[in-house]
Every structure is written in structure tokens, then in C-alpha cells.
N, C-alpha and C. Protein backbone atom coordinates (compact mmCIF):
# COMPACT_ATOMS: atom_id res chain seq x y z
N UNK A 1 26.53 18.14 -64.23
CA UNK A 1 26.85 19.26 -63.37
C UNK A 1 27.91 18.81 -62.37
N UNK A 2 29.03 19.95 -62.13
CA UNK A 2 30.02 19.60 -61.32
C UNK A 2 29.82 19.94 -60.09
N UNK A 3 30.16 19.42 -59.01
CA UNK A 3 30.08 20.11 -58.02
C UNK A 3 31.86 21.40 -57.42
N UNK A 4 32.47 20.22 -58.25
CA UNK A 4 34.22 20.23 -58.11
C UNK A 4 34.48 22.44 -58.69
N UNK A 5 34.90 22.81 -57.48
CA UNK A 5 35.13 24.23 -57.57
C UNK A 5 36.46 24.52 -57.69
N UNK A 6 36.73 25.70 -58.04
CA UNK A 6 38.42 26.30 -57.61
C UNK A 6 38.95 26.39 -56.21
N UNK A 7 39.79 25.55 -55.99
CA UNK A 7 40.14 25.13 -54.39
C UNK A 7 39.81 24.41 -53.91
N UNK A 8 39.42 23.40 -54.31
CA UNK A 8 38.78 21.97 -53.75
C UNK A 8 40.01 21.13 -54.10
N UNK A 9 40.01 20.51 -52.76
CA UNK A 9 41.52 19.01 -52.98
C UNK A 9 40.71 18.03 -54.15
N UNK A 10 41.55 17.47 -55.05
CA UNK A 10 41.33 16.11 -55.79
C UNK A 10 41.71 15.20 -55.72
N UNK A 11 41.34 14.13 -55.73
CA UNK A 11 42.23 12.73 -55.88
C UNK A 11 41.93 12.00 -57.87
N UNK A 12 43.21 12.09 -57.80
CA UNK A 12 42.97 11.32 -59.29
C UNK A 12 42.68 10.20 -59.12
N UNK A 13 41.81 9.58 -59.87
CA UNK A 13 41.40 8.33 -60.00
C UNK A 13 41.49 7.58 -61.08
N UNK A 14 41.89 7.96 -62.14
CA UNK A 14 42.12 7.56 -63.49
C UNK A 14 43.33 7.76 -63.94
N UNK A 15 43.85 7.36 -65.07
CA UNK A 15 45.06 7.94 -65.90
C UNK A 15 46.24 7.51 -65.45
N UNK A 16 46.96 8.51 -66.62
CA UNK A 16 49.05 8.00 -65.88
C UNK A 16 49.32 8.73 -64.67
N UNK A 17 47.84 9.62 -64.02
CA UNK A 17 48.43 9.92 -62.79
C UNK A 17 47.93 9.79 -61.30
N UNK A 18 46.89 8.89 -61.40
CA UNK A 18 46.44 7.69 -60.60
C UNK A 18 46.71 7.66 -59.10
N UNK A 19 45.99 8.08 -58.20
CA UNK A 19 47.10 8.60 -56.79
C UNK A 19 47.17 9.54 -56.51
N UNK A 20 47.33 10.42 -56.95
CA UNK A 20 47.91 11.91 -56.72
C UNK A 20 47.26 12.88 -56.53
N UNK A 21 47.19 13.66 -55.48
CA UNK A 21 46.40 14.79 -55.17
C UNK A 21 46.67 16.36 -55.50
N UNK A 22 46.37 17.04 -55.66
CA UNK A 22 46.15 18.03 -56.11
C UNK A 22 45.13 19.26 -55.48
N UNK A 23 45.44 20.34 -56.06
CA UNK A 23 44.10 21.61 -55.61
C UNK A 23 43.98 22.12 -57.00
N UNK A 24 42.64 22.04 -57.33
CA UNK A 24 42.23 22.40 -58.73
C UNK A 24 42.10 24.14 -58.83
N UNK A 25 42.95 24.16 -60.16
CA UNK A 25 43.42 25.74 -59.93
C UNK A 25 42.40 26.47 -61.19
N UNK A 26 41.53 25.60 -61.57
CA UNK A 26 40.92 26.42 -62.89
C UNK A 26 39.48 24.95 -63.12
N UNK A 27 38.27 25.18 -63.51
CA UNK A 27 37.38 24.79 -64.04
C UNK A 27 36.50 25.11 -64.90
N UNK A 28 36.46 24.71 -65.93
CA UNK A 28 35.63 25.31 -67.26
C UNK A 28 34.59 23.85 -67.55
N UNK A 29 33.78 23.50 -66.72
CA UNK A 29 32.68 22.73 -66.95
C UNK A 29 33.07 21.12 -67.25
N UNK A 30 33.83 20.23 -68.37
CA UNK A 30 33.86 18.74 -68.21
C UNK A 30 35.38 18.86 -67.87
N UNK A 31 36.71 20.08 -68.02
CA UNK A 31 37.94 19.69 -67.53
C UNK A 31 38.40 20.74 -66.60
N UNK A 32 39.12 20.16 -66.09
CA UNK A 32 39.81 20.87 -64.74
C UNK A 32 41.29 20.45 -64.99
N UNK A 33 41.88 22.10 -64.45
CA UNK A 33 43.32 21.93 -64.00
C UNK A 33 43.50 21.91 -62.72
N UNK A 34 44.57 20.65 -62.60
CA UNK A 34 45.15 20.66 -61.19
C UNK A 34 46.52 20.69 -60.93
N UNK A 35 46.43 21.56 -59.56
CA UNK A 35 47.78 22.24 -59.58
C UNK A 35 48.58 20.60 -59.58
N UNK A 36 49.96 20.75 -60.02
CA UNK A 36 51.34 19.47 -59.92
C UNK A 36 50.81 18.79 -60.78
N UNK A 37 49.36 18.16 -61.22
CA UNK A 37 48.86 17.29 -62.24
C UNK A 37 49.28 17.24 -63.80
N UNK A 38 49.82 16.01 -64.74
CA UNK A 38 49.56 16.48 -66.23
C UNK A 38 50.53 17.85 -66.44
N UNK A 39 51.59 17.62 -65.77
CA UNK A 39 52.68 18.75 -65.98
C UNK A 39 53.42 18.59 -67.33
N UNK A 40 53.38 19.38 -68.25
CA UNK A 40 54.17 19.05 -70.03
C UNK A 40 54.85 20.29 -70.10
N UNK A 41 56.11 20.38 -71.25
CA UNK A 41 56.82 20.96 -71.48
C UNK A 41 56.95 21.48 -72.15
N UNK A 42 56.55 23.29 -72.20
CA UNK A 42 56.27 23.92 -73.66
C UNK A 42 57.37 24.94 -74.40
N UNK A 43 57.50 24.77 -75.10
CA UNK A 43 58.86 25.59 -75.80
C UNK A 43 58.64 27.03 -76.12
N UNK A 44 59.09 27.78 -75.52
CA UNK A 44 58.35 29.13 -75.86
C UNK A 44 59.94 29.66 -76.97
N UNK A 45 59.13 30.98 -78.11
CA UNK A 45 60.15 31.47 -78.74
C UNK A 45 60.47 32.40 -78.05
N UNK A 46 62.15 32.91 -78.49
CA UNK A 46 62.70 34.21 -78.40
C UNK A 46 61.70 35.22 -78.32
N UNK A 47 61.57 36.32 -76.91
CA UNK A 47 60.52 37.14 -77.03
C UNK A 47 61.99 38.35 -76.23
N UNK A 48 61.42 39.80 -76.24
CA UNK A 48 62.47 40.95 -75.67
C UNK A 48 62.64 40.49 -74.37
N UNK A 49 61.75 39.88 -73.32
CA UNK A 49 61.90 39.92 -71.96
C UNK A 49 62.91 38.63 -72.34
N UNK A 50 62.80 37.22 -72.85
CA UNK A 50 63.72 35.95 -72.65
C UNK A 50 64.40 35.94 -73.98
N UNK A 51 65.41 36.77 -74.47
CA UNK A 51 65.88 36.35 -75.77
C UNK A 51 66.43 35.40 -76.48
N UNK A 52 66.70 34.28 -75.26
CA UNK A 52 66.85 32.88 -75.90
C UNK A 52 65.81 31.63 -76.13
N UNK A 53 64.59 32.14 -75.69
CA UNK A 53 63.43 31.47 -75.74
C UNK A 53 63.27 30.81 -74.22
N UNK A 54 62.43 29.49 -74.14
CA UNK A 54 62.65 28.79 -72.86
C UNK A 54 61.76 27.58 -72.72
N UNK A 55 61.97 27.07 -72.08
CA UNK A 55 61.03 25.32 -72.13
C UNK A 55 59.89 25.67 -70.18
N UNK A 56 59.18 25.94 -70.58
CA UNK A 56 58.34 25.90 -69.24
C UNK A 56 57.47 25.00 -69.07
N UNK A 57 56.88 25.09 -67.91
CA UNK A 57 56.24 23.50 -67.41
C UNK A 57 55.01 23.93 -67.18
N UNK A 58 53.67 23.57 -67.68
CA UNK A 58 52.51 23.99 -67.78
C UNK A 58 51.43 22.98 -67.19
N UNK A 59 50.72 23.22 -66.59
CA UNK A 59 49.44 21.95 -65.93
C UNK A 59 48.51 21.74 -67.07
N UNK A 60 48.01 20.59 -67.75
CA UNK A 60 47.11 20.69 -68.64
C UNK A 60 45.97 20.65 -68.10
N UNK A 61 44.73 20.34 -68.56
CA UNK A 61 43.98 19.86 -68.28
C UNK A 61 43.62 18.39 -68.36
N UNK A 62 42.66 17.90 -67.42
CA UNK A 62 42.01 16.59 -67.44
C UNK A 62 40.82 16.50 -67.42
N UNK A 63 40.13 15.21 -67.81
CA UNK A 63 38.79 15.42 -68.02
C UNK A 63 38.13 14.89 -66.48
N UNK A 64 37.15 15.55 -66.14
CA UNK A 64 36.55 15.71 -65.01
C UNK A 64 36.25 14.37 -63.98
N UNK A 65 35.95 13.48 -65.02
CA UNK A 65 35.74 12.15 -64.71
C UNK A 65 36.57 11.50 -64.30
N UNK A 66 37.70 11.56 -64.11
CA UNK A 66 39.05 11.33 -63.63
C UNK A 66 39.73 11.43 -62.46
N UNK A 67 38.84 12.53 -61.64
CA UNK A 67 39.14 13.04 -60.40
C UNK A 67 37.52 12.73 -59.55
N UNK A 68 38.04 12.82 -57.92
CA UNK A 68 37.08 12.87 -57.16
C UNK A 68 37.32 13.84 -56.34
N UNK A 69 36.37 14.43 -55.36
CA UNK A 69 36.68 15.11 -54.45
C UNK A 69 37.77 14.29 -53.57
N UNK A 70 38.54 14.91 -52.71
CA UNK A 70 39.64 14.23 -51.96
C UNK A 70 39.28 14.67 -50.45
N UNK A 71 38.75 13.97 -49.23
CA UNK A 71 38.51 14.52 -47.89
C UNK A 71 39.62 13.48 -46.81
N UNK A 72 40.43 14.39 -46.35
CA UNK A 72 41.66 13.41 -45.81
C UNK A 72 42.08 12.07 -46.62
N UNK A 73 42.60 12.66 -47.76
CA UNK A 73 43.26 11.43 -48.69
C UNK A 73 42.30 10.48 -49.12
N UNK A 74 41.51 10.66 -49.10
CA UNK A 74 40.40 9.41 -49.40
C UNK A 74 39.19 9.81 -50.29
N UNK A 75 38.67 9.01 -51.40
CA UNK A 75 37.52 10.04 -52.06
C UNK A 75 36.70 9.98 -51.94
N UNK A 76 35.28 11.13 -51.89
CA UNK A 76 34.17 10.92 -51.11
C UNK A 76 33.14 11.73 -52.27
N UNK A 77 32.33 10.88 -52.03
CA UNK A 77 30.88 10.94 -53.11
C UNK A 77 30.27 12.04 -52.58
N UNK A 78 29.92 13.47 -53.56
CA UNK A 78 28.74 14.33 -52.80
C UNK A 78 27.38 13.77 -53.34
N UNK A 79 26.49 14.23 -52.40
CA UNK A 79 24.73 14.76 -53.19
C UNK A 79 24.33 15.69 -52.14
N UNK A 80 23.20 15.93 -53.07
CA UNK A 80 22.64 17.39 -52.29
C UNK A 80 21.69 17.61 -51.31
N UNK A 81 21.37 18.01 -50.24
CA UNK A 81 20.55 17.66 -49.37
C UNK A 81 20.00 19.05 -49.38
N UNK A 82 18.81 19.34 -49.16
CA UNK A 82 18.10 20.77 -48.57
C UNK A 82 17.83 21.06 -47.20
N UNK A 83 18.55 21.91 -46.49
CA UNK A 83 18.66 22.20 -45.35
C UNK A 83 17.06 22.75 -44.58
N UNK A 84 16.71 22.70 -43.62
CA UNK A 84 15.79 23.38 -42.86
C UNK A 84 15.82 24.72 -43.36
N UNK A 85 16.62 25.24 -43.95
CA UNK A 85 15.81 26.74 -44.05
C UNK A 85 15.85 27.08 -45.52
N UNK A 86 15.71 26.06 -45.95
CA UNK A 86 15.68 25.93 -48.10
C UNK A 86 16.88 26.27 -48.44
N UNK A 87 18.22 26.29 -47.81
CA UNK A 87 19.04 26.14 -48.84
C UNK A 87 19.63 24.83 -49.12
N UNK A 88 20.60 24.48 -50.63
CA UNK A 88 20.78 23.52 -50.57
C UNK A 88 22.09 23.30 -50.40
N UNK A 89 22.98 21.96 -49.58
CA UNK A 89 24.30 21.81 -49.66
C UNK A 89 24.86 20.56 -49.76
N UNK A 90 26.09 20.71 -50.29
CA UNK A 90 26.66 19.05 -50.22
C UNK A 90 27.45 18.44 -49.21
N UNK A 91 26.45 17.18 -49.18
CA UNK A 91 27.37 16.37 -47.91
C UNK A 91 27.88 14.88 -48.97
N UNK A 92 28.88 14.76 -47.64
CA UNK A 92 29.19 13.07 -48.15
C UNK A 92 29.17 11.85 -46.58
N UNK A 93 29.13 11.09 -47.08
CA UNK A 93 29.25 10.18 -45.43
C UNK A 93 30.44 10.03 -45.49
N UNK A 94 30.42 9.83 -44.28
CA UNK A 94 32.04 9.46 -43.74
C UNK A 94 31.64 8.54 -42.32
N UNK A 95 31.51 7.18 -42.81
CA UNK A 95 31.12 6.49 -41.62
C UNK A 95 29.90 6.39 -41.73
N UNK A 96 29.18 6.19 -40.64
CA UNK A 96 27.61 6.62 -40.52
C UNK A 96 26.79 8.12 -40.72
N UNK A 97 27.97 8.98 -40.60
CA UNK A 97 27.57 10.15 -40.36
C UNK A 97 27.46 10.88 -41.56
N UNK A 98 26.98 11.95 -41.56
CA UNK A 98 27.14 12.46 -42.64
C UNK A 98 27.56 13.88 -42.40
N UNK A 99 28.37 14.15 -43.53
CA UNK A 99 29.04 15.67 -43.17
C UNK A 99 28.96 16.85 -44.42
N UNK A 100 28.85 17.98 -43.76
CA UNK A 100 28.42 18.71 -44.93
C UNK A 100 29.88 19.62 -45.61
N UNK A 101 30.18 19.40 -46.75
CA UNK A 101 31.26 19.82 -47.58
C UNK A 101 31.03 21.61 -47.45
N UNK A 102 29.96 21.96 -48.03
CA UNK A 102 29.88 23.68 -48.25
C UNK A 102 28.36 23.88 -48.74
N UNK A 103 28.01 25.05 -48.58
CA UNK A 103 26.57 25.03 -49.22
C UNK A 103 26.78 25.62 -50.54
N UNK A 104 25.92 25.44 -51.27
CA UNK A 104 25.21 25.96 -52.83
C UNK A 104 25.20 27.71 -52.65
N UNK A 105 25.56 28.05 -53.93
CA UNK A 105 25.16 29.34 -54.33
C UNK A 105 23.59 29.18 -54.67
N UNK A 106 23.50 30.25 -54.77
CA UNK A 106 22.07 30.21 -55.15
C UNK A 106 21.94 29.97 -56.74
N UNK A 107 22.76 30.42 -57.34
CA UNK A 107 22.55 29.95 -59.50
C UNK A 107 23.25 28.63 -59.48
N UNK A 108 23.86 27.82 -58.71
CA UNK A 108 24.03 26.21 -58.68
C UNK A 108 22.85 25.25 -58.73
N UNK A 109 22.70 24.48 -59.29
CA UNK A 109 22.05 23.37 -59.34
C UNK A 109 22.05 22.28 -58.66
């Protein structure tokens, strides 16, 4: 289970793109697209709107494991804590402290 949503900063941690941050613009469960990330070059044909065809630049996807959450440039581990009034949310430490990222929907796990 991911915690990683649409609009959450990433830090890559893996791969040829290692470093680089991003805002994840799409998630479908083990891959995520991130925006500037895994940018490739696709050849589109002659269509009525571009009649000479065209080469556009598309974000692929990556596999999930690859990225971390990103909190001021740096990557930070969630888990889930249950709040005083039963809901649940994710924090990460930062220091001694601990800070809370966002809370849970209720159909999240």
C-alpha cells in the first residue's frame, strides 16, 4: 500500500534519475508519473489538426520503489499513527519530533 498521492513532492532515489524532484502527476498503485521525470520522445503520425506529424515529450512512468516522499529536499519515511479521536494519519520525524504529513481518508489503509 502506497501512501504516495497526486501532488505529493518526490525525491528519486533510484535509477538514471537519481536526485531529482518532482510532483507526481498520476498514480495507478506500484507506478507513478512524475511531473519533469523519465521524459521520452514519441513520434506522433500525420493527424488533420498537425499534418506533418510531431515528436512530443511524454513523462513515463516509474516503479514506485524508486521514489520517496520529498519534505524540504530530503526524504522522509511515513507510518501511521491513530489520532485521539480514531482517525488515522501519517507522520514522519524530522529530528526528535514528529510531524504529521495529512490524515487518511476513511477507504485508506
Amino acid at each position: 500500500m502506497s501512501y504516495i498521492i497526486k501532488g505529493d513532492k518526490v525525491l528519486v532515489i533510484a535509477g538514471n534519475h537519481k536526485g531529482l524532484t518532482g510532483e507526481v502527476l498520476k498514480n495507478d498503485g506500484k507506478r507513478i508519473v512524475v511531473q519533469g521525470i523519465n521524459v521520452r520522445k514519441k513520434h506522433t503520425k500525420p493527424t488533420q489538426e498537425n499534418p506533418k506529424g510531431a515528436i512530443i515529450q511524454i513523462e513515463c512512468p516509474i516503479n514506485l520503489s524508486n521514489v520517496s516522499l520529498c519534505v524540504d529536499g530530503k526524504p522522509a519515511k511515513l507510518y501511521t499513527k491513530v489520532d485521539g479521536n480514531g482517525s488515522k494519519a501519517l507522520y514522519y520525524k524530522e529530528g526528535d519530533k514528529e510531524t504529521c504529513h495529512r490524515t487518511l481518508k476513511k477507504g485508506q489503509k
